[in-house]
Protein backbone atom coordinates (compact mmCIF):
# COMPACT_ATOMS: atom_id res chain seq x y z
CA UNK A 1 -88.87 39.40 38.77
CA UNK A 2 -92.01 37.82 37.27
CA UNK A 3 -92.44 36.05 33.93
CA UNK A 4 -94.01 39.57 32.43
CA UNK A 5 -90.94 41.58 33.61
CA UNK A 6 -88.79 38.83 32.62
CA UNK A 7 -90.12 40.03 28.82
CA UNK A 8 -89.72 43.44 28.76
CA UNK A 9 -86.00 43.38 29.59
CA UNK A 10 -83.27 43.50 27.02
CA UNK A 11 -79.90 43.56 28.55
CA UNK A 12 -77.76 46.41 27.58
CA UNK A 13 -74.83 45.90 29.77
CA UNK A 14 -73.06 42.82 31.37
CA UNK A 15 -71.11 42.08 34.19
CA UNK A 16 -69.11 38.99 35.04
CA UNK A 17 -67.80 39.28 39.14
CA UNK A 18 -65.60 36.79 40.02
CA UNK A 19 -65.70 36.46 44.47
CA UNK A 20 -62.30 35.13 45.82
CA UNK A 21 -63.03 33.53 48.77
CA UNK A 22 -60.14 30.84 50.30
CA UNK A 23 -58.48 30.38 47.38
CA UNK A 24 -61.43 29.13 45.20
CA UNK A 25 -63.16 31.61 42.48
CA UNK A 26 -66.79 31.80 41.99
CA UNK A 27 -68.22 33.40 39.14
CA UNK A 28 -71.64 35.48 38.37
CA UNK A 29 -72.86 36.86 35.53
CA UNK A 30 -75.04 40.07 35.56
CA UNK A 31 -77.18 41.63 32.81
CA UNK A 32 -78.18 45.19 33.36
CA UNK A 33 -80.99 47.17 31.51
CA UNK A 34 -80.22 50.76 32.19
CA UNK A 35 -83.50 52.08 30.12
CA UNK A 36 -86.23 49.94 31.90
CA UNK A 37 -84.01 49.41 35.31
CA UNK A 38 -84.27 46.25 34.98
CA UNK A 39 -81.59 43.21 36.13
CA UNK A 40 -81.12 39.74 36.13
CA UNK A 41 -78.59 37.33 37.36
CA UNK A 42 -77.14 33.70 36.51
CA UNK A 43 -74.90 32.40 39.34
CA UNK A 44 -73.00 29.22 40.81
CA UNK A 45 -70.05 28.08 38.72
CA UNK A 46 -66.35 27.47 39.87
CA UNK A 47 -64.78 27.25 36.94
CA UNK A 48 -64.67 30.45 33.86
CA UNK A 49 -64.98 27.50 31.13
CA UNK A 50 -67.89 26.34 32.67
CA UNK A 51 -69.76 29.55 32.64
CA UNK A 52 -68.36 30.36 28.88
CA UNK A 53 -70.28 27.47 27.78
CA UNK A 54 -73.88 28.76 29.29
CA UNK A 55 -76.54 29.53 26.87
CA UNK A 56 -77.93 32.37 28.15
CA UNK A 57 -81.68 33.75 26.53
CA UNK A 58 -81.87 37.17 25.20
CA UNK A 59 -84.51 39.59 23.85
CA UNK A 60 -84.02 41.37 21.13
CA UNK A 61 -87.19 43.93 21.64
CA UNK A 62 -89.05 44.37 24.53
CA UNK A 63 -92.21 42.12 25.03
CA UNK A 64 -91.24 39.83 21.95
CA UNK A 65 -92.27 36.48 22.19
CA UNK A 66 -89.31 34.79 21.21
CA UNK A 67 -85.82 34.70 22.87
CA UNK A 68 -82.61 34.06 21.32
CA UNK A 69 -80.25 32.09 22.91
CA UNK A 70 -76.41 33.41 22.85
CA UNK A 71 -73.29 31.73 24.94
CA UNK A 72 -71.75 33.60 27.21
CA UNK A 73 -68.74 33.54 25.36
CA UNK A 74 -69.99 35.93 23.03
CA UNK A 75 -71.22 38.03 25.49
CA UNK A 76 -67.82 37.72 27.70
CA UNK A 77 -66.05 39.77 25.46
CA UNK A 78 -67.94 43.21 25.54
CA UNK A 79 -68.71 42.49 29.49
CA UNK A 80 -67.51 44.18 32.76
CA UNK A 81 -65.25 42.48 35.23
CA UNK A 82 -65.43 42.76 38.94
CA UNK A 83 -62.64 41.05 40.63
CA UNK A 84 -64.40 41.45 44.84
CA UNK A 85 -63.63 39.95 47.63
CA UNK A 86 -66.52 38.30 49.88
CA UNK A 87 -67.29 42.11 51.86
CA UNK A 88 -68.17 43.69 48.42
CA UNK A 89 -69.66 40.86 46.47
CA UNK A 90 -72.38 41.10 49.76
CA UNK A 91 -72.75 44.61 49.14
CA UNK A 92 -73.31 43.74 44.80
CA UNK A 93 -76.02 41.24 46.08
CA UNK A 94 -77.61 43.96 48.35
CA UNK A 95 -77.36 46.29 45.48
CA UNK A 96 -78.97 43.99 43.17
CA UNK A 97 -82.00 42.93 45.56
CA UNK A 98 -82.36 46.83 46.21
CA UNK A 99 -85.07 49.13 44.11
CA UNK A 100 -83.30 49.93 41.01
CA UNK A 101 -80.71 53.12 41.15
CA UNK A 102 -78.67 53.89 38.22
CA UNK A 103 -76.47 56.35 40.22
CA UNK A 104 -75.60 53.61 42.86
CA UNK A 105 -74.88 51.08 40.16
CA UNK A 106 -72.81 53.44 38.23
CA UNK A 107 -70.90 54.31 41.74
CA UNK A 108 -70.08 50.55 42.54
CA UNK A 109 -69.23 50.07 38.70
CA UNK A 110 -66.60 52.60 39.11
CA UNK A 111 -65.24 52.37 42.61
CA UNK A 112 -64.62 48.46 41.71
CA UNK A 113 -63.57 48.24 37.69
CA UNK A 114 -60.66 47.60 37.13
CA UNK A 115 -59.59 49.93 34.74
């Protein structure tokens, strides 16, 4: 995603997927703009605290100039868990690379919430 397309996207759901692989978790965190099909991604930390503490910039309107910055604290409580193993964290990072598809997000939303 280039700097323009970086600007026009205002996140309007988030997902936090946590991959257990040998006994160690590694968290994500995924924003999700289901009106401009637009996603981005923040990745690498071992440890929850560790990603609660990230500042992560938002946009309040599309192609603003200025970003707000909010922890992902706040945004932890209104987000979506995954809880995948390493097979369907590979297929999240497929779906995320893939052209945009709100039916196929939607479908691996659903099959792995845990609700």
């Amino acid at each position: 995603m280039n700097q323009r397309q970086k600007q026009k996207i205002i996140p309007s759901s988030w997902v936090i997927a946590v991959k257990q692989s040998g006994g160690r978790d590694y968290y994500a965190l995924y924003a999700i703009d289901w009106k401009r099909g637009g996603r981005m991604s923040w990745e690498g930390w071992d440890r929850l605290e560790d990603l609660l503490q990230f500042h992560i910039p938002v946009r309040r309107k599309a192609g603003s100039r200025k970003s707000a910055s909010q922890p992902a604290a706040k945004i932890a409580k209104k987000a979506l868990y995954l809880h995948l193993d390493q097979a369907r964290y590979d297929a999240l990072e497929q779906l995320f690379y893939q052209p945009f598809s709100k039916s196929s997000w939607r479908l691996f939303i659903r099959e792995n919430s845990l609700m």
